[in-house]
PDB file of N, CA and C in Angstrom:
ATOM      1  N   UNK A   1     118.700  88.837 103.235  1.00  0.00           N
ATOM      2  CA  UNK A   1     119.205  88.763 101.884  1.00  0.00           C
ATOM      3  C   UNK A   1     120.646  89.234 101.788  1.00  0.00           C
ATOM      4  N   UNK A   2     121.275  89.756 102.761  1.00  0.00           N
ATOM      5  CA  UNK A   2     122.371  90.351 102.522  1.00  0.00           C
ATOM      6  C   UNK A   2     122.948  91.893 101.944  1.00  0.00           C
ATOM      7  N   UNK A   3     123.721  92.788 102.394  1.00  0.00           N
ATOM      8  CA  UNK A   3     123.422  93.654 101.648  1.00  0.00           C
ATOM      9  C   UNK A   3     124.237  94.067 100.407  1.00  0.00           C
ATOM     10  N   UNK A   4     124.731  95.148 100.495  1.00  0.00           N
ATOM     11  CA  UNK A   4     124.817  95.303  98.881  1.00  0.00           C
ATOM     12  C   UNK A   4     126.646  95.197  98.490  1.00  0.00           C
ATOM     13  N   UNK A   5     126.754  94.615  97.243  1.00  0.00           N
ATOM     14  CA  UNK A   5     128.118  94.174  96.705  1.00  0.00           C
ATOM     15  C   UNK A   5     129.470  95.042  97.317  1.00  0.00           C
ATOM     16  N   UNK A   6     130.476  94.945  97.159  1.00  0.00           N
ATOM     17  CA  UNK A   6     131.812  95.780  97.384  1.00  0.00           C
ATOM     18  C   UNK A   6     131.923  96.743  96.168  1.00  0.00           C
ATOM     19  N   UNK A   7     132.501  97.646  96.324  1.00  0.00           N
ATOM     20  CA  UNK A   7     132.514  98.748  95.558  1.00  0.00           C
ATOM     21  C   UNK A   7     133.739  98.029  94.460  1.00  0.00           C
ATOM     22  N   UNK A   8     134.428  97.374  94.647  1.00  0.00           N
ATOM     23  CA  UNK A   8     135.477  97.318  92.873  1.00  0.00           C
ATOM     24  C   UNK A   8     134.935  95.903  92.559  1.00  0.00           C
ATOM     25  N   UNK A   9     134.178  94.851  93.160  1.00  0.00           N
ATOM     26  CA  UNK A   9     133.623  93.628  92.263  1.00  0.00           C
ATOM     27  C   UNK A   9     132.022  93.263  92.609  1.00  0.00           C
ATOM     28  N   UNK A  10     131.583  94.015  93.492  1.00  0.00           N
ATOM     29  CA  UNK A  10     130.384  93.697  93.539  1.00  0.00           C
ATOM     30  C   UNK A  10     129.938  92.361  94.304  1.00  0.00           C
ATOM     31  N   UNK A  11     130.634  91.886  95.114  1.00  0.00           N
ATOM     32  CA  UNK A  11     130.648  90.685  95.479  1.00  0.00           C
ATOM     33  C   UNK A  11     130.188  91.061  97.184  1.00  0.00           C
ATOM     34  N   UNK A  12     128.462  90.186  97.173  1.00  0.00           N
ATOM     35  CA  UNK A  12     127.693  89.924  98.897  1.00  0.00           C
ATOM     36  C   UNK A  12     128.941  89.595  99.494  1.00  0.00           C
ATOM     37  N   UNK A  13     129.240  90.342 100.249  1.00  0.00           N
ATOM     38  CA  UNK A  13     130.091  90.027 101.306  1.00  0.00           C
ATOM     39  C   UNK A  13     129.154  89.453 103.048  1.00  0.00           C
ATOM     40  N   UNK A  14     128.192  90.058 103.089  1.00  0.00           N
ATOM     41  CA  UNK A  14     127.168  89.474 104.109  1.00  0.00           C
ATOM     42  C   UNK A  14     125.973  89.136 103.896  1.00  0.00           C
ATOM     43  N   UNK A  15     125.126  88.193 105.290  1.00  0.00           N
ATOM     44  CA  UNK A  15     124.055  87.809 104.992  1.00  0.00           C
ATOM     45  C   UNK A  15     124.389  86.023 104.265  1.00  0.00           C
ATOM     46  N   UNK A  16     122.832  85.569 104.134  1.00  0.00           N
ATOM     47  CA  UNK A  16     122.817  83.978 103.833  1.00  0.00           C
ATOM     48  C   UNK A  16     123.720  83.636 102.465  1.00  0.00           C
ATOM     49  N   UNK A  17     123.739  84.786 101.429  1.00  0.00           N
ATOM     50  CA  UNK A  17     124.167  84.846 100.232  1.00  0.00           C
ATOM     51  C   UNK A  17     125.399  85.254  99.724  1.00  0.00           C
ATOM     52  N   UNK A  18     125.918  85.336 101.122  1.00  0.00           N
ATOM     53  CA  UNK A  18     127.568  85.814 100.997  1.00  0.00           C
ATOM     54  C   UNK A  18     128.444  84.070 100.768  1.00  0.00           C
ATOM     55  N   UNK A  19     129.503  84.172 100.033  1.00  0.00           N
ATOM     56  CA  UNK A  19     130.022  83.081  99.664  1.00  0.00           C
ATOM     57  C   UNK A  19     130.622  82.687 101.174  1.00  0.00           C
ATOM     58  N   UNK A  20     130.721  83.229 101.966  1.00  0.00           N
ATOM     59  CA  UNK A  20     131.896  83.013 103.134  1.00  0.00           C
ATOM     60  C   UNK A  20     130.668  82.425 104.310  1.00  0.00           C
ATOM     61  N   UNK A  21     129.275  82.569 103.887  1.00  0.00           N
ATOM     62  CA  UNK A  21     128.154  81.668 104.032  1.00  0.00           C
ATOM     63  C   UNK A  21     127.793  80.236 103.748  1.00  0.00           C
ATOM     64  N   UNK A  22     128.605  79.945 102.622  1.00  0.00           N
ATOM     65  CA  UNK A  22     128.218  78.568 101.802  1.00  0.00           C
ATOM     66  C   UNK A  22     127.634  79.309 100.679  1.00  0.00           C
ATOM     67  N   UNK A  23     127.294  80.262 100.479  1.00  0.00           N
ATOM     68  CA  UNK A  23     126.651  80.244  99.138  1.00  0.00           C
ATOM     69  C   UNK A  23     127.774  80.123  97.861  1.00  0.00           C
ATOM     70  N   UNK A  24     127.497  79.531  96.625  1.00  0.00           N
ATOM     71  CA  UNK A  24     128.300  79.385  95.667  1.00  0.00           C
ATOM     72  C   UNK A  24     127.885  78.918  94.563  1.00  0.00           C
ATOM     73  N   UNK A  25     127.628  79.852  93.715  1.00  0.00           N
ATOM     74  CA  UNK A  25     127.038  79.819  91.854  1.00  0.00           C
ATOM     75  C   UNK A  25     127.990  79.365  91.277  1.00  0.00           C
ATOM     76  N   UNK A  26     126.804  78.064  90.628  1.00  0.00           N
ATOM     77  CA  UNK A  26     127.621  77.476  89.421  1.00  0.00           C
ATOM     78  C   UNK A  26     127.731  77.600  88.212  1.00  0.00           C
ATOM     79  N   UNK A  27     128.657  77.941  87.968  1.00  0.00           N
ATOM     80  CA  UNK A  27     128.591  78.057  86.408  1.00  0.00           C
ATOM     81  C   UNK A  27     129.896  76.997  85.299  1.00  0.00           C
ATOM     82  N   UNK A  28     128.879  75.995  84.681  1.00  0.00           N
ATOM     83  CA  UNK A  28     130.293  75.035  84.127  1.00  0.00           C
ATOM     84  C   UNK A  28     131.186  75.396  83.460  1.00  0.00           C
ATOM     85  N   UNK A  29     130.648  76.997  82.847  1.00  0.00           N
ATOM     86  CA  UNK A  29     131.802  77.260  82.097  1.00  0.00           C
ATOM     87  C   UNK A  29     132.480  78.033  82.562  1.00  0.00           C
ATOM     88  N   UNK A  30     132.183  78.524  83.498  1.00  0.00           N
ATOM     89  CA  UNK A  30     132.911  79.056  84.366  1.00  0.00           C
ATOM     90  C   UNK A  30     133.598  80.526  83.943  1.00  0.00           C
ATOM     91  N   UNK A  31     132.382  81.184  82.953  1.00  0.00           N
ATOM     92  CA  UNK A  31     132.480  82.720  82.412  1.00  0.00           C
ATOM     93  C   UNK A  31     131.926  83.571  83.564  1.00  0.00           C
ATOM     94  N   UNK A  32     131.146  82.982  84.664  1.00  0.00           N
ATOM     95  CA  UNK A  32     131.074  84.276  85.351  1.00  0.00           C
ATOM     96  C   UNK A  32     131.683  84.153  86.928  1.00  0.00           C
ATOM     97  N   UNK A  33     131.667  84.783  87.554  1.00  0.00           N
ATOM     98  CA  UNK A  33     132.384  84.683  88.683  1.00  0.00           C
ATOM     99  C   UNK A  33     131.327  83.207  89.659  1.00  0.00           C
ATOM    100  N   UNK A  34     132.180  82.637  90.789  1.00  0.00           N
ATOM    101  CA  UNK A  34     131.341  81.599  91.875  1.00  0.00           C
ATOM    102  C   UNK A  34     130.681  82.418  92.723  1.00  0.00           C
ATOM    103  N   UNK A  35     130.726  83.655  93.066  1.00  0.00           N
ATOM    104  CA  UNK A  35     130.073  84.166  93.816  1.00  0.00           C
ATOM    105  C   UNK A  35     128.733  85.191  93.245  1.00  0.00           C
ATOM    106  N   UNK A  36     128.200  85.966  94.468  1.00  0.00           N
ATOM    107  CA  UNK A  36     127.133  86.472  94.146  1.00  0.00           C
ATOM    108  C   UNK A  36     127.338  87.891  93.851  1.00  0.00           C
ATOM    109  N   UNK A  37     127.276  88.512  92.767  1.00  0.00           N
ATOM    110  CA  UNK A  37     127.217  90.088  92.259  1.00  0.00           C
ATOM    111  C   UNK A  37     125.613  90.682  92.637  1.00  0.00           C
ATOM    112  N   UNK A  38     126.078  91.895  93.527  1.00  0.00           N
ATOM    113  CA  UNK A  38     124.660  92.728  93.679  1.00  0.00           C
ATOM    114  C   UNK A  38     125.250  94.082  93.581  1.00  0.00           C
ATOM    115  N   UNK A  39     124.361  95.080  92.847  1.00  0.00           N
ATOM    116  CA  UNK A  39     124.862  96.493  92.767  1.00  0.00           C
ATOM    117  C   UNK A  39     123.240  96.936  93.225  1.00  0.00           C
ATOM    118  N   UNK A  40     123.149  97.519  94.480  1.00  0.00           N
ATOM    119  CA  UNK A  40     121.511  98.443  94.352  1.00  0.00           C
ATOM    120  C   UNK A  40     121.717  99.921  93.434  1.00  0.00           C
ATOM    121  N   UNK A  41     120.507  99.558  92.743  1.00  0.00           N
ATOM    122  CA  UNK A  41     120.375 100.400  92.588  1.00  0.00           C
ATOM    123  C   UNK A  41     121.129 101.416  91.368  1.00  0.00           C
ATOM    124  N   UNK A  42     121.910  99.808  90.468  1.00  0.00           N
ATOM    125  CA  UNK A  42     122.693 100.637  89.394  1.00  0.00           C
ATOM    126  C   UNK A  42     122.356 101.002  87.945  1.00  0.00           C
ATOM    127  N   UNK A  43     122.734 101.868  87.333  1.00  0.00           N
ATOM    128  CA  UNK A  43     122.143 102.351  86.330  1.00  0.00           C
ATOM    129  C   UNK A  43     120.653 103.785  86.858  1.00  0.00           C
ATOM    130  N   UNK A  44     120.574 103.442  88.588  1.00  0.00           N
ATOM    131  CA  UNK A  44     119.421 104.810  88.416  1.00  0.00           C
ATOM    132  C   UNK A  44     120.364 105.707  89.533  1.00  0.00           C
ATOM    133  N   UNK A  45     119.297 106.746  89.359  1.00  0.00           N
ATOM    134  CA  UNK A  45     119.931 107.876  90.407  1.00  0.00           C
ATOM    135  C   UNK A  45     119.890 108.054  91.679  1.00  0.00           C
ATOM    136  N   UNK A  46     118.637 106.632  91.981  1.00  0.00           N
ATOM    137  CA  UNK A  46     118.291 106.730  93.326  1.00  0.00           C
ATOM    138  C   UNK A  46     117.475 105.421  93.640  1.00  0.00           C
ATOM    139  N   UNK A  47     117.356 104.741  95.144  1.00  0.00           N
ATOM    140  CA  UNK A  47     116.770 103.692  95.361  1.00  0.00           C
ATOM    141  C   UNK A  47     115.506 104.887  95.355  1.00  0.00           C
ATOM    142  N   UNK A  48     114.015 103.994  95.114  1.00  0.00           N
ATOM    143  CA  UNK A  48     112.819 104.366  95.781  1.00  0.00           C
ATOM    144  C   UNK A  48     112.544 105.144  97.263  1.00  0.00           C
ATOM    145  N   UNK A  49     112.308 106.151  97.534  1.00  0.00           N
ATOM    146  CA  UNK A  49     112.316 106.610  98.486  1.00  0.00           C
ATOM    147  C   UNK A  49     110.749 105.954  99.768  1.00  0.00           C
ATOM    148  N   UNK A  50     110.923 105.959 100.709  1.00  0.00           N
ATOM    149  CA  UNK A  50     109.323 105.499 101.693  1.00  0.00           C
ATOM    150  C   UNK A  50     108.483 106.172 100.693  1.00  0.00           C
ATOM    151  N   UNK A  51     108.468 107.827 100.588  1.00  0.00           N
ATOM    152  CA  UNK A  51     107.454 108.169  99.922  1.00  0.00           C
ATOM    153  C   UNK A  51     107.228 107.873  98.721  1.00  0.00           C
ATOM    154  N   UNK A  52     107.707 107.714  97.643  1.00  0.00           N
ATOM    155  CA  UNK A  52     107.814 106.886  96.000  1.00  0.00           C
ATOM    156  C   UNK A  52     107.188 106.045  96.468  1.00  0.00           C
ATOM    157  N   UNK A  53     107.526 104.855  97.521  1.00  0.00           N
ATOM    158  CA  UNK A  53     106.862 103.851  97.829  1.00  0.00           C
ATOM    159  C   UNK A  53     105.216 104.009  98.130  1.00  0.00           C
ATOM    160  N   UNK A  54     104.572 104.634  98.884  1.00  0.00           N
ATOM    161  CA  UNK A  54     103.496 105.090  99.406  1.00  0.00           C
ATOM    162  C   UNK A  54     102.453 106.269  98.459  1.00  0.00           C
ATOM    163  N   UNK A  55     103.533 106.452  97.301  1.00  0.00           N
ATOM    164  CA  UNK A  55     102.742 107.453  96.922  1.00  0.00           C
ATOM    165  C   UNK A  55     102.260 106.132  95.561  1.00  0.00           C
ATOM    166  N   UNK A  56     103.224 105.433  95.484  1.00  0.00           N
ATOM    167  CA  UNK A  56     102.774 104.100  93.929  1.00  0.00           C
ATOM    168  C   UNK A  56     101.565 103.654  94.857  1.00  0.00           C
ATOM    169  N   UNK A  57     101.763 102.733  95.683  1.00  0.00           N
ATOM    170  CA  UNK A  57     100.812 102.321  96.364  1.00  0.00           C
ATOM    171  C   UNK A  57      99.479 102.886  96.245  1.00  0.00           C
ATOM    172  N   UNK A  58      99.385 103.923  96.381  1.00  0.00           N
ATOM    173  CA  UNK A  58      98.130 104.668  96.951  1.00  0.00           C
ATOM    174  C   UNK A  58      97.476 104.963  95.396  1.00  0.00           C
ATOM    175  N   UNK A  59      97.972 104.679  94.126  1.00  0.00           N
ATOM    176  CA  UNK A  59      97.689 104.888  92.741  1.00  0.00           C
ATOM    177  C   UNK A  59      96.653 103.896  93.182  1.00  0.00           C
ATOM    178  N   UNK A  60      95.330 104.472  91.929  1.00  0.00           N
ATOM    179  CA  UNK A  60      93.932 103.634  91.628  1.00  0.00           C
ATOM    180  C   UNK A  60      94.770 102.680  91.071  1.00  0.00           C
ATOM    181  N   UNK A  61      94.148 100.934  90.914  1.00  0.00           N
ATOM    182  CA  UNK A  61      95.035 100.429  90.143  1.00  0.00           C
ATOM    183  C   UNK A  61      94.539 100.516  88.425  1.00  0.00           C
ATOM    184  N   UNK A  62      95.139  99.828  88.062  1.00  0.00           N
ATOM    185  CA  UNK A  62      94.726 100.048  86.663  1.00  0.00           C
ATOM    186  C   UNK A  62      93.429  99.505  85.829  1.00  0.00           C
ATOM    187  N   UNK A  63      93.704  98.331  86.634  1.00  0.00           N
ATOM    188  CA  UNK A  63      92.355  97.296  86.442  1.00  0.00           C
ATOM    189  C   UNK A  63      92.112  96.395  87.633  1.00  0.00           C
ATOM    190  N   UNK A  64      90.824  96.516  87.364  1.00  0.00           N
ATOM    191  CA  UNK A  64      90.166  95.314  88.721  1.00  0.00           C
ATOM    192  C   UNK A  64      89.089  94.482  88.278  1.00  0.00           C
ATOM    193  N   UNK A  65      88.684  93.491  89.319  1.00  0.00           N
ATOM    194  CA  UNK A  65      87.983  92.722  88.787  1.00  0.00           C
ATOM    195  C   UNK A  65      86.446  92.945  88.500  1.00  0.00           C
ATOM    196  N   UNK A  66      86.075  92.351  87.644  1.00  0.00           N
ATOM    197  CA  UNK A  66      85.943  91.288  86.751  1.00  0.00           C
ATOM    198  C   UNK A  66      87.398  92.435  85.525  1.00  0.00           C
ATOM    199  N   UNK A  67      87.830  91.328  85.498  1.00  0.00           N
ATOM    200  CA  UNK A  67      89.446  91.458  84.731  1.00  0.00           C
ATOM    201  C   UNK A  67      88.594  91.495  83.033  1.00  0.00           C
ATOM    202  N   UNK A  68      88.911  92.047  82.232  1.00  0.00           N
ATOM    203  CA  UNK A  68      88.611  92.333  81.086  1.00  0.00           C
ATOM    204  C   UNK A  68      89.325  91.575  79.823  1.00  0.00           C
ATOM    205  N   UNK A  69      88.293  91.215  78.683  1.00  0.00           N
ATOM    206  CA  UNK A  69      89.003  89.858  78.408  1.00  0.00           C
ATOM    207  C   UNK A  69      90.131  90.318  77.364  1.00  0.00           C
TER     208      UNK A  69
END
């Protein structure tokens, strides 16, 4: 997938989704940039850690089947 944007535009610089790949978003009106914007992880304080990961996981789920109508 490529990893994560440049620090002053946000723009995949590597990976299948980097423009210097072939990749290239269209837009006709041409309000947002041709390339691909990725920020991980913005607006929180932190990606998911292994354990966050393993500890959601391991939650009863909420519902199971026979699914309730």
């Amino acid at each position: 997938m490529g990893g994560n944007g440049r620090e002053d535009d946000d723009r995949v610089m590597t990976g299948p989704f980097a423009i210097a790949n072939g990749w290239n978003c269209v837009d006709p009106s041409r309000e947002v940039p041709s390339y691909l914007r990725r920020q991980f992880g913005a607006g929180f304080p932190h990606l998911p850690t292994a354990i966050d990961v393993s500890e959601c996981l391991a939650m009863t789920p909420y519902d199971s089947e026979p699914w309730e109508p």
